[in-house]
Protein backbone atom coordinates (compact mmCIF):
# COMPACT_ATOMS: atom_id res chain seq x y z
CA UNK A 1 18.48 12.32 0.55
CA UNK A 2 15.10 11.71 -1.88
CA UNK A 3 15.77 7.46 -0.99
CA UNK A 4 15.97 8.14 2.70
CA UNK A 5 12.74 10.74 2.75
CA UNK A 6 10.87 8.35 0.58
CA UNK A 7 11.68 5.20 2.73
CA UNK A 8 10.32 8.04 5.46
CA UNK A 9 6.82 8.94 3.35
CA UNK A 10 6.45 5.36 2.95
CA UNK A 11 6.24 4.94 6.84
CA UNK A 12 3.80 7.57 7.05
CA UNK A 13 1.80 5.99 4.63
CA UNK A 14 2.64 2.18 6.24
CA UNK A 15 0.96 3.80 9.76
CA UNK A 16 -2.04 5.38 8.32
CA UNK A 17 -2.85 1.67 6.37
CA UNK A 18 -2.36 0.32 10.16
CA UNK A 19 -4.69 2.47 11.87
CA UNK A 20 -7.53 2.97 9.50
CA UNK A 21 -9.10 0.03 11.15
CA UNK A 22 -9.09 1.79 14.62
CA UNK A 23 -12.32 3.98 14.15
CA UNK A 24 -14.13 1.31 13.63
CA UNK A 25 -14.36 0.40 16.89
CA UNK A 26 -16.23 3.50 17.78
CA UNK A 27 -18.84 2.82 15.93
CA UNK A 28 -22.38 1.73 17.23
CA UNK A 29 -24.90 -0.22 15.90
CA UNK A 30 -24.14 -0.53 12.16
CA UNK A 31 -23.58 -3.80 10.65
CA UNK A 32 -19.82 -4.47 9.22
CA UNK A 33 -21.22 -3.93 5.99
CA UNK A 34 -22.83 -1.11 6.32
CA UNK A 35 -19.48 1.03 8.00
CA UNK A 36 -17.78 -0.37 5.01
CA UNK A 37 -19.61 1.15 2.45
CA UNK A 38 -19.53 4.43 4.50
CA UNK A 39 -16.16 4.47 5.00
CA UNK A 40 -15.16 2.65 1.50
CA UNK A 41 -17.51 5.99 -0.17
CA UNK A 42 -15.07 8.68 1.52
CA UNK A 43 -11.79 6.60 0.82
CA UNK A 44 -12.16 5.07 -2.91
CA UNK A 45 -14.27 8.07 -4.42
CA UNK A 46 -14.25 10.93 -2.48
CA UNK A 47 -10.53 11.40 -1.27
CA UNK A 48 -9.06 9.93 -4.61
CA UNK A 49 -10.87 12.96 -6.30
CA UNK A 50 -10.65 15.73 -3.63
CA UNK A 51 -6.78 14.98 -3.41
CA UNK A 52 -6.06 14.92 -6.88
CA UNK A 53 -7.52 18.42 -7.94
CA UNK A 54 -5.93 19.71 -4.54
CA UNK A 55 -2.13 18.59 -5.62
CA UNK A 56 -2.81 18.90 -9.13
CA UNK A 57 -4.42 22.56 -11.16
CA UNK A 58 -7.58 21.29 -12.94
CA UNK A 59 -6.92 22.14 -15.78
CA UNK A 60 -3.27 20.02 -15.74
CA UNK A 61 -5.12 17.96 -14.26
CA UNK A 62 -7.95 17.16 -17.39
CA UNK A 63 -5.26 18.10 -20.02
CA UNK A 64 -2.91 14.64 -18.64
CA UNK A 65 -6.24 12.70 -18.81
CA UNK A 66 -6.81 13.84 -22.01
CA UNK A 67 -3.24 12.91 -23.05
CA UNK A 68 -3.52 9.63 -21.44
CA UNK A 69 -4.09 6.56 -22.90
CA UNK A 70 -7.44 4.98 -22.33
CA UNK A 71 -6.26 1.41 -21.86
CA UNK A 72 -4.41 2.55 -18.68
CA UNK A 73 -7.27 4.06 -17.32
CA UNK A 74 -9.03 0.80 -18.20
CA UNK A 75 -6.22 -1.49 -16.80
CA UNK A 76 -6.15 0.97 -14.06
CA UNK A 77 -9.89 0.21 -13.61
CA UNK A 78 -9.96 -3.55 -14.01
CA UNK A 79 -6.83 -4.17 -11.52
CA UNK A 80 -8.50 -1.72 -9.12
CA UNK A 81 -11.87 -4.05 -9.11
CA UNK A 82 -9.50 -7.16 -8.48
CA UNK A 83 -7.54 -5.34 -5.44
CA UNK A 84 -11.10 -4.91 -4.61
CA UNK A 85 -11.92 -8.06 -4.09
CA UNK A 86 -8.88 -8.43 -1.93
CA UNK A 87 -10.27 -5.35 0.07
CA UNK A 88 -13.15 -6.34 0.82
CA UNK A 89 -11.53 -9.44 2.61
CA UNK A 90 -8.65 -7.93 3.94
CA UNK A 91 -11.32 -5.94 6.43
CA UNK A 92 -12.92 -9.77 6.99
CA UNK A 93 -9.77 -10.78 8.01
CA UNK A 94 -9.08 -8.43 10.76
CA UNK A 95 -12.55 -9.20 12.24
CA UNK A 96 -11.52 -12.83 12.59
CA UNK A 97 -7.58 -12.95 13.37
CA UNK A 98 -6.95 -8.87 15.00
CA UNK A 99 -4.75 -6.75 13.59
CA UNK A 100 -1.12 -8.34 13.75
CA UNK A 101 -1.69 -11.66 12.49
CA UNK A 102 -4.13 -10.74 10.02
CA UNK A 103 -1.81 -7.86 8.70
CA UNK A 104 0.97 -9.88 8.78
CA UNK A 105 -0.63 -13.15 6.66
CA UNK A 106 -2.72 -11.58 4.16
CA UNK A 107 0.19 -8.42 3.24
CA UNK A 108 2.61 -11.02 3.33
CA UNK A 109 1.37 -12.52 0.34
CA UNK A 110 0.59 -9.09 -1.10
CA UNK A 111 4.01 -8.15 -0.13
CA UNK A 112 5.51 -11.20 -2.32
CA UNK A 113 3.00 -10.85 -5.35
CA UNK A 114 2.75 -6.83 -5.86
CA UNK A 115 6.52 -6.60 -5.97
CA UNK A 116 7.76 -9.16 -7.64
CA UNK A 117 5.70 -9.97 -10.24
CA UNK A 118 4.98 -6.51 -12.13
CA UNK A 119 8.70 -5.86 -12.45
CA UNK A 120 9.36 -9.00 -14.27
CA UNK A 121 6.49 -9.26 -16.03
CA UNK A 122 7.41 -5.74 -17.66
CA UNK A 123 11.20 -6.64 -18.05
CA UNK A 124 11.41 -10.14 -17.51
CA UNK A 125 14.54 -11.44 -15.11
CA UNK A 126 16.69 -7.91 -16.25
CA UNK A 127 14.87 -6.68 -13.92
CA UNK A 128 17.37 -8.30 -11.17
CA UNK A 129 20.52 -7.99 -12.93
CA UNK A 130 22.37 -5.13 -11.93
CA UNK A 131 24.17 -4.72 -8.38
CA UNK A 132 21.76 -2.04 -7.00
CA UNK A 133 18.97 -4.55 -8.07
CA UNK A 134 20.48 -7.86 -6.16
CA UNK A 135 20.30 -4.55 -2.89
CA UNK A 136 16.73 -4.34 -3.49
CA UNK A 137 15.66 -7.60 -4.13
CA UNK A 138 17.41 -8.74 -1.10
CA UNK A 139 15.48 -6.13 0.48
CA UNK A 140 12.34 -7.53 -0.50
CA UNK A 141 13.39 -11.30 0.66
CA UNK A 142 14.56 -9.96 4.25
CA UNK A 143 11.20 -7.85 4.29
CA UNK A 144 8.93 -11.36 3.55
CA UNK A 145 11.24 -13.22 6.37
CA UNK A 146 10.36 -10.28 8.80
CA UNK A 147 7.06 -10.70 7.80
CA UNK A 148 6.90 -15.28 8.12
CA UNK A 149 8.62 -14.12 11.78
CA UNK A 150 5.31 -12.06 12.84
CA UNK A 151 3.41 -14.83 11.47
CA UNK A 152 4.86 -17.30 13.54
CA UNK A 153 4.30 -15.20 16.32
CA UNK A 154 0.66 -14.91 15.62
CA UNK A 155 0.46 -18.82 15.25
CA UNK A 156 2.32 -18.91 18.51
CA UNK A 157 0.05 -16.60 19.78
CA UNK A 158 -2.89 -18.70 19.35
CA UNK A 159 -1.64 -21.98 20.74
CA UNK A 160 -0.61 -19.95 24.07
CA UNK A 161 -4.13 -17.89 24.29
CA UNK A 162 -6.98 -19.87 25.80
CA UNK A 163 -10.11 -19.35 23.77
CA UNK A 164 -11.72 -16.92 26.51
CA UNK A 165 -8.24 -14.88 26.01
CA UNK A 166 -8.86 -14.46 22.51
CA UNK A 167 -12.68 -14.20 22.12
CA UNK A 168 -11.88 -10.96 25.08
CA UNK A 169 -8.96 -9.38 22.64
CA UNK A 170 -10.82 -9.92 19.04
CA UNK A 171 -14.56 -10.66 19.53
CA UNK A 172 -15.00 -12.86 16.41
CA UNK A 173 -11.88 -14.48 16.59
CA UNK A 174 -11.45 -17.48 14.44
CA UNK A 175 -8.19 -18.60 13.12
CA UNK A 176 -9.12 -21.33 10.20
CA UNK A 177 -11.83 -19.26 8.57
CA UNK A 178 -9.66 -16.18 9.36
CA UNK A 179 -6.58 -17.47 8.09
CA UNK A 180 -7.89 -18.93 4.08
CA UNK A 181 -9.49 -15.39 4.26
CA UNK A 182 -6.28 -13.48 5.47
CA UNK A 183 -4.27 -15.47 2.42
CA UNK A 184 -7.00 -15.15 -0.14
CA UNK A 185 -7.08 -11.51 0.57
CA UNK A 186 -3.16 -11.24 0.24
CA UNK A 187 -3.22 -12.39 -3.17
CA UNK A 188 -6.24 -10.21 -4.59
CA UNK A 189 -5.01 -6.96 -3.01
CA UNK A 190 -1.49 -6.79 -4.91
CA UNK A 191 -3.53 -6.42 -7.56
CA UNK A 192 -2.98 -2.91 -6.48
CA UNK A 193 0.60 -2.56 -7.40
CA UNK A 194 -0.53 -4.23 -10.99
CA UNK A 195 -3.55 -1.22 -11.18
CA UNK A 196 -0.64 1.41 -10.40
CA UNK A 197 2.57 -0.12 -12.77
CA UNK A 198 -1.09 0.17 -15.34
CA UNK A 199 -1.86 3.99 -14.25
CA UNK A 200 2.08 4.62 -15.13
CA UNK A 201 1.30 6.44 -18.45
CA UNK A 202 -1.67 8.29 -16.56
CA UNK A 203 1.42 9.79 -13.98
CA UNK A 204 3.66 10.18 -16.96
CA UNK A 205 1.25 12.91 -18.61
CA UNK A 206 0.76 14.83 -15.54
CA UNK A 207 4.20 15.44 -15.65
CA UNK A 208 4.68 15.87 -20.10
CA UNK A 209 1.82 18.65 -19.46
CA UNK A 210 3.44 20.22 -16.47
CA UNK A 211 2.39 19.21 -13.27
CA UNK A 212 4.76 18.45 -9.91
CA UNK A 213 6.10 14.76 -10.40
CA UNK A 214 5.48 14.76 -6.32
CA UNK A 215 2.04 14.28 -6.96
CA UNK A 216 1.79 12.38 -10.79
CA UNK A 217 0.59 9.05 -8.94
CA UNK A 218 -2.82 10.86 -7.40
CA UNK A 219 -4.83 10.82 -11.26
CA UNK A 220 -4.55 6.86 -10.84
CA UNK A 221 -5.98 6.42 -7.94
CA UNK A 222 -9.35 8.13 -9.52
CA UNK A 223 -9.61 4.76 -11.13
CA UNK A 224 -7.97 2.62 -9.59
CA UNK A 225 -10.15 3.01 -6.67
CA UNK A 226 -13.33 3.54 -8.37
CA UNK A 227 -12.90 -0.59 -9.62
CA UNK A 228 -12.56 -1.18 -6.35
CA UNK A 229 -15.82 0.51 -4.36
CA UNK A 230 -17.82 -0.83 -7.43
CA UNK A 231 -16.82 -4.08 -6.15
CA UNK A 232 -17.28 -3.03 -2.42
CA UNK A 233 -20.30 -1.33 -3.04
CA UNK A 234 -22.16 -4.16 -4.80
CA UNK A 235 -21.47 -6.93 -1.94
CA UNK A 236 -22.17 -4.42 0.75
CA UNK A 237 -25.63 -3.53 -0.71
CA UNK A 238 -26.29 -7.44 -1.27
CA UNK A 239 -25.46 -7.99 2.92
CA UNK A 240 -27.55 -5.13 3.44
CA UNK A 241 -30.57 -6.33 1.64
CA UNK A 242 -29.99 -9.98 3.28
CA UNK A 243 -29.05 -8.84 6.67
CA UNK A 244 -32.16 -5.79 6.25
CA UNK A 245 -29.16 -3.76 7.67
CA UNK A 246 -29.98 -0.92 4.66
CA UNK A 247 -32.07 1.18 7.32
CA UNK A 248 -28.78 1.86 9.22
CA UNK A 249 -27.85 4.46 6.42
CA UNK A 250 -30.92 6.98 7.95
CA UNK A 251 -31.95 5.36 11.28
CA UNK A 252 -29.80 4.03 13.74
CA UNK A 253 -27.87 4.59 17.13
CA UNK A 254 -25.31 7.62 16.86
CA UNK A 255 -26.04 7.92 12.70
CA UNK A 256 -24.21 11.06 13.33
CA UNK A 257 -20.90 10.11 14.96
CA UNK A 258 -21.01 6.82 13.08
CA UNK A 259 -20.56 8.63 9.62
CA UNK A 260 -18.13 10.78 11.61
CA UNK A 261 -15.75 7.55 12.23
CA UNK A 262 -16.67 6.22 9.11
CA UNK A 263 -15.28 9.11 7.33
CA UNK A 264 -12.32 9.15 9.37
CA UNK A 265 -11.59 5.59 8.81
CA UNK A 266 -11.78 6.28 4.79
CA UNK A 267 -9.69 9.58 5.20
CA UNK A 268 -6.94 7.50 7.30
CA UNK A 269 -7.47 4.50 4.95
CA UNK A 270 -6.11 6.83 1.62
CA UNK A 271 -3.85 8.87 3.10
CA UNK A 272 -1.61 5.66 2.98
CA UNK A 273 -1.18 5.80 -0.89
CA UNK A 274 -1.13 9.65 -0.61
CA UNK A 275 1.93 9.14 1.09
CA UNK A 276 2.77 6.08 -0.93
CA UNK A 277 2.75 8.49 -4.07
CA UNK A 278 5.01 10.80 -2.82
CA UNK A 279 7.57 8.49 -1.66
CA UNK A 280 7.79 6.44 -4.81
CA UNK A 281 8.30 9.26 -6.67
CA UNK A 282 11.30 10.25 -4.07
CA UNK A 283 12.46 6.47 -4.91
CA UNK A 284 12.12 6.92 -8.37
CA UNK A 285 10.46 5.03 -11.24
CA UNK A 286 13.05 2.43 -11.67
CA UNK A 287 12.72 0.50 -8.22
CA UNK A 288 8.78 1.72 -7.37
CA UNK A 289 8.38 -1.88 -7.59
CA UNK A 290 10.56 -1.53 -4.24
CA UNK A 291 8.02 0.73 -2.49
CA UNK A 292 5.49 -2.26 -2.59
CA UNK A 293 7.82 -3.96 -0.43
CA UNK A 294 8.07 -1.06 2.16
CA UNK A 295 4.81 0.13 2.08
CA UNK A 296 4.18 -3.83 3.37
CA UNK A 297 6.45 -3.49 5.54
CA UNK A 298 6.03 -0.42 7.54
CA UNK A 299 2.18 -1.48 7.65
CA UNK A 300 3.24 -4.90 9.38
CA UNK A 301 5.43 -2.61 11.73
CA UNK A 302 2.99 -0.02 12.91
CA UNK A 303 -0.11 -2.82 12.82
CA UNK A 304 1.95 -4.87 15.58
CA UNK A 305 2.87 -1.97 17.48
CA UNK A 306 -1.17 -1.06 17.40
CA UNK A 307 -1.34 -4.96 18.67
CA UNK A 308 0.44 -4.49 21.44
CA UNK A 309 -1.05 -1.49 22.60
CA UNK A 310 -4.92 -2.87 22.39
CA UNK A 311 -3.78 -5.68 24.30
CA UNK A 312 -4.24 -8.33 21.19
CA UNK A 313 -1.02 -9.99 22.49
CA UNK A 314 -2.16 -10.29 26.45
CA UNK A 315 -1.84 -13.86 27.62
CA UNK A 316 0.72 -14.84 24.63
CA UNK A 317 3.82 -15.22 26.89
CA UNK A 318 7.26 -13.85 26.43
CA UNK A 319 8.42 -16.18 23.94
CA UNK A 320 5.98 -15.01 21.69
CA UNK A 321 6.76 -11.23 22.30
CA UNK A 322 9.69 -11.91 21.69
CA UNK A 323 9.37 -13.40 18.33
CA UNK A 324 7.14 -10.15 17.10
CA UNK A 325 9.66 -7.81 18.59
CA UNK A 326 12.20 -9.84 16.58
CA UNK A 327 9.81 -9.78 13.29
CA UNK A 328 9.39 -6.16 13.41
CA UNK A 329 13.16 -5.54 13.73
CA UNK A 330 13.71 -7.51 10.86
CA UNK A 331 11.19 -5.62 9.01
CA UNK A 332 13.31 -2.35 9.81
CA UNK A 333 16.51 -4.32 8.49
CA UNK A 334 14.99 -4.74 5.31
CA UNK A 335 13.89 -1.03 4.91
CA UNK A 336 17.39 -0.08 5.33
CA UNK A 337 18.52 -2.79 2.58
CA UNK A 338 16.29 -1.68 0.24
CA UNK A 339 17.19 2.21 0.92
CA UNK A 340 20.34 1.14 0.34
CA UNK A 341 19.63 -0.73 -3.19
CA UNK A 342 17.75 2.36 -4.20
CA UNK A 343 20.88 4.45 -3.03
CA UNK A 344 23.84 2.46 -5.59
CA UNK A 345 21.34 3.01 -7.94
CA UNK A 346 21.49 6.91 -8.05
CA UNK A 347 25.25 6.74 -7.64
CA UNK A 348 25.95 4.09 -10.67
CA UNK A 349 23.42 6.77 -12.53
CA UNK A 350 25.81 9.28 -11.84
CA UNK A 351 28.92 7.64 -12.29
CA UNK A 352 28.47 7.45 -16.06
CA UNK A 353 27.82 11.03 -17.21
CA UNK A 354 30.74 12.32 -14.92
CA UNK A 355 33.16 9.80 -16.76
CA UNK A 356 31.40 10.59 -20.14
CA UNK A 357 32.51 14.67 -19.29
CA UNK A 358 35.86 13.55 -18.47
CA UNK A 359 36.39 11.54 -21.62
CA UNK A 360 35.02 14.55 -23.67
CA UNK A 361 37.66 17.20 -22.17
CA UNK A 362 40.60 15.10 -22.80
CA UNK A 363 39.57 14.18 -26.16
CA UNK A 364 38.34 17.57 -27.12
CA UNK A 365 35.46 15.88 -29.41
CA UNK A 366 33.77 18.18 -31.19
CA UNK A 367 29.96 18.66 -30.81
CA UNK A 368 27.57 17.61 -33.12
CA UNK A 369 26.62 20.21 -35.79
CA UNK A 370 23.82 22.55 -34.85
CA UNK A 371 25.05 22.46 -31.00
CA UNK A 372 26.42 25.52 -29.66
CA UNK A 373 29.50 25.00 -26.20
CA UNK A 374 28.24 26.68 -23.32
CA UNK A 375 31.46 28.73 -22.32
C-alpha cells in the first residue's frame, strides 16, 4: 500500500509543478523578472522554512541540523544553485514554447539525468542488478519514451500551427530559441535530484533524533532552495536594473493582487516537492532515485492536460492529439511499471527474514549469549 500511495503523492506533487505557471497569467504590468523574484521569494525561502518547522518540532528540527554533517548542507547548497540555473530557464522556456512542449523537452532531459545518474554514481552499475531494479529501470525508460512521444507531438504541433495560431496560444512563441533553452534547462534542473541524494544525511538525522520519517526530506529543501533564489535573485535584480523594471516592487498596476498571484504561484510551485517528500519516503530510500522519474512524469501528464484546456493545442489537428493522448498514456504505463519495481522490492525484503525464522525453528539454534527468547 506505501508504493501505490507514494506513486499517488507523487501525482499530487507532479500537478502542483504543472500549474504553478498558471497565476502568472493574472498578473499585470510587472516585467517577467520582476514576478519571478516575487514568486521565487515565497517558494525557495519562505515555504521551504515555514513547512519545515510546521512538519517538524523546532527543536528536532535544530537538534538534526546540529547532527548533520556540514558538507551536505554545503552539497545541498551548491547543487541547489546549479538546479537554479536550470530554474531560472525552465520559466524562459514556457514563455517561448507553452506549457506542453516546453514541459515535455526540458523535464525530459531532467527526467533522464536526475534519475539515472545519482544512483550509479553512488553504487555504480549494482545499482541495476537485482530483478525489482531491471522493474524500475524499465520504468524509467518507458517514462522517457512517453515523454520523446509528447515531444513529437509538440514538434508536430508546430509544423501544423500557422504562426498567427501560435503567436494567439503563447504570445512569445518561438521554437529555436525556446527549444536550446527548454534542453539547457533540462540538464541544469536535475541538479535537483543531485542537491537531495546530497541532503540524504540532513533527512537521516531528523529521523536518528526523532522526528516523523514522512517529513525527513523538508530540512533539505532549506538549502537546497536557498542556492537556488541566490541564483534567481541575482539575475532578476540585474534585468531589473537594465530593464528599470525595479520600481514595479512599490509602484505599479494591481501591486496588490500581483504579489497576491505571485505568492500563489511560489506556494503552488513548492508544494510539488512537499508532496515529492512524502511520497519518496512511502517509496522508500532504496529506489527514491525512482521518484525522479515519476515526479517527471506526472508533471508531463498534468502540464498537457493544462495544454489542452488553455487551448495551446487549437489548430494542431487530430493526428497530433492523438500522439499527446498517446504520450500521456504511456507516461501512466510507466508509473505503473515502476510501482511495480518498487513493489518486488518490498516482497524480496520480506522473503528473507521469513525463511531466516523458518530455518531457526527447525534447527533450534541457540541465541547468541546475552539475548533473552521472547516466549
Amino acid at each position: 500500500m506505501n508504493v501505490w500511495l507514494g506513486i499517488i503523492l507523487h501525482a499530487v506533487g507532479g500537478l502542483a509543478a504543472a500549474s504553478f505557471y498558471l497565476p502568472n497569467k493574472k498578473v499585470k504590468g510587472w516585467s517577467w523578472e520582476t514576478y519571478w523574484l516575487c514568486q521565487g521569494f515565497a517558494s525557495w525561502i519562505i515555504m521551504p522554512t515555514v513547512m519545515a518547522l510546521l512538519t517538524i518540532a523546532p527543536d528536532v528540527l535544530f537538534k538534526a541540523l546540529e547532527a548533520a554533517p556540514a558538507s551536505s548542507m554545503f552539497w545541498a547548497f551548491f547543487f541547489g544553485a546549479l538546479w537554479g540555473i536550470g530554474g531560472l530557464t525552465f520559466g524562459l522556456s514556457m514563455r517561448y514554447l507553452g506549457l506542453s512542449l516546453g514541459y515535455a523537452t526540458a523535464l525530459g532531459f531532467c527526467a533522464a539525468f536526475g534519475t539515472v545518474i545519482p544512483p550509479v554514481y553512488a553504487e555504480g552499475l549494482k545499482a541495476f542488478s537485482s530483478t525489482s531494479s531491471h522493474a524500475v529501470l524499465a520504468g524509467v525508460i518507458v517514462c522517457l519514451i512517453g515523454i520523446a512521444v509528447c515531444g513529437y507531438a509538440g514538434i508536430l504541433k508546430e509544423r501544423k500551427m500557422t504562426t498567427e495560431e501560435k503567436k494567439a496560444a503563447i504570445k512569445e512563441f518561438a521554437l529555436k530559441t525556446g527549444l536550446i533553452v527548454a534542453v539547457f534547462a533540462g540538464l541544469m534542473s536535475a541538479c535537483m535530484s543531485f542537491a537531495i541524494q546530497s541532503g540524504k544525511p540532513i533527512a537521516q538525522a531528523v529521523v536518528d533524533v526523532g522526528g516523523n520519517p514522512l517529513w525527513k526530506y523538508n530540512p533539505i529543501y532549506i538549502f537546497a532552495m536557498a542556492g537556488g533564489f541566490a541564483v534567481n535573485a541575482i539575475w532578476c535584480l540585474l534585468l531589473n536594473a537594465k530593464n528599470h523594471s525595479i520600481k514595479e516592487y512599490v509602484a505599479s498596476p494591481a501591486l496588490r493582487i500581483n504579489y497576491l498571484w505571485a505568492f500563489a504561484g511560489g506556494i503552488i510551485w513548492y508544494l510539488q516537492f512537499f508532496f515529492y517528500g512524502m511520497g519518496s519516503s512511502k517509496l522508500g530510500d532504496k529506489y527514491s532515485y525512482a521518484g525522479w522519474t515519476l515526479h517527471m512524469a506526472f508533471i508531463i501528464i498534468f502540464s498537457n492536460l493544462w495544454g489542452l484546456l488553455l487551448k495551446e493545442w487549437k489548430g494542431a489537428g487530430k493526428q497530433t492529439h492523438l500522439w499527446i493522448f498517446l504520450g500521456i498514456v504511456i507516461l501512466i504505463a510507466s508509473t505503473l511499471i515502476v510501482g511495480y519495481g518498487n513493489y518486488l522490492d518490498k516482497t524480496s525484503d520480506e522473503a528473507p527474514q521469513s525463511i531466516e525464522v523458518r530455518q531457526t525453528e527447525v534447527t533450534f539454534s541457540p541465541p547468541p549469549r546475552g539475548i533473552i527468547p521472547s516466549g
